[in-house]
Protein backbone atom coordinates (compact mmCIF):
# COMPACT_ATOMS: atom_id res chain seq x y z
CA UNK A 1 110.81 71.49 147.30
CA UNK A 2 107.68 70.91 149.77
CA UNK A 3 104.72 68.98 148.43
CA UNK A 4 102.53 72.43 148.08
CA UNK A 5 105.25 73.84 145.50
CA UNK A 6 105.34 70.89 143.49
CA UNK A 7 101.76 70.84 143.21
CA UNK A 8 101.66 74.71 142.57
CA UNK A 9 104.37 73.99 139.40
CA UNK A 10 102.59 70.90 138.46
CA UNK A 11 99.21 73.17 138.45
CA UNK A 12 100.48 75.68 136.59
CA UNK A 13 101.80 73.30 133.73
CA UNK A 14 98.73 71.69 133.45
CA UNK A 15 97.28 75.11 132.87
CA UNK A 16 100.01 76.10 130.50
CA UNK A 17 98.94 73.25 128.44
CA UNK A 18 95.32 73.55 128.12
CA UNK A 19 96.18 76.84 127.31
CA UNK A 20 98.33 76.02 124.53
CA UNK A 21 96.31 73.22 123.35
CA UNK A 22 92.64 75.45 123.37
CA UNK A 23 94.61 77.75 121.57
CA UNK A 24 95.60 75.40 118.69
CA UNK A 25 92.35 73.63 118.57
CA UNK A 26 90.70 77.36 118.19
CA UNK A 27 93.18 78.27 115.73
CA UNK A 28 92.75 75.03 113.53
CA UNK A 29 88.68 75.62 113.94
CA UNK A 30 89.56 79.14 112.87
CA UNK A 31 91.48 77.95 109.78
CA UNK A 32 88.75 75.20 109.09
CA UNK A 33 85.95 78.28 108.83
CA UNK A 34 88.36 80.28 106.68
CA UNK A 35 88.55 77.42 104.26
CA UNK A 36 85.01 76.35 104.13
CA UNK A 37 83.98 79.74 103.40
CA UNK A 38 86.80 79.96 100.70
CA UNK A 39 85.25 76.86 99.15
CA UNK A 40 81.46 77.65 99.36
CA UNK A 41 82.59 81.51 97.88
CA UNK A 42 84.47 79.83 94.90
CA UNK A 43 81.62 76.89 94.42
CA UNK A 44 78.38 79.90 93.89
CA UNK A 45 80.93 82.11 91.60
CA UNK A 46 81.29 79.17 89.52
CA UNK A 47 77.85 78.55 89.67
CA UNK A 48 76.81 81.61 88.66
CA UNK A 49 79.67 81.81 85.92
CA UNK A 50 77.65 78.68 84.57
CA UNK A 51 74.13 80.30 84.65
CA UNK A 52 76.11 82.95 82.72
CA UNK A 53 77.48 81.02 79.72
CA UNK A 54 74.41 78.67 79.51
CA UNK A 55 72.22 81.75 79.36
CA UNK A 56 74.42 83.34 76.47
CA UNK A 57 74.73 80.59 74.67
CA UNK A 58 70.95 79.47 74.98
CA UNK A 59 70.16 82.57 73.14
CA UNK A 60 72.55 82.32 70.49
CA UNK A 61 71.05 79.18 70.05
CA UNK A 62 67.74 80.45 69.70
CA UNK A 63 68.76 83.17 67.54
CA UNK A 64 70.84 81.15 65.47
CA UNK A 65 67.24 78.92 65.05
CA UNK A 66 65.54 81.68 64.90
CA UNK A 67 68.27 82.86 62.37
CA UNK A 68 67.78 79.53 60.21
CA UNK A 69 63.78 79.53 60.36
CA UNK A 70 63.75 82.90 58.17
């Protein structure tokens, strides 16, 4: 094998992996997004599942005062 070959293989491996490793770091960034989003999603339906109870039971509270009052 001549010195220009080796180089050619050992250029072509090094490209091979920085392939496969921009590949892996983009899919773990990929997966990263996914479950950020997954958590920020769940976090304002839970938040607005809160506003929901707190709002019904604030007014049975004030009816039920309201109620009591009469």
């Amino acid at each position: 094998m001549t010195q220009l070959a080796f180089n050619a293989v050992m250029q072509e491996t090094r490209d091979l992996m920085s392939y496969a490793w921009q590949t892996a770091n983009n899919d773990a960034e990929r997966a990263t997004q996914l479950a950020l989003g997954k958590l920020s999603a769940d976090a304002a339906a839970a938040s607005a599942k809160a506003k929901v109870s707190n709002g019904m039971w604030g007014a049975l509270g004030s009816f039920g005062a309201a109620f009591i009052r009469r």
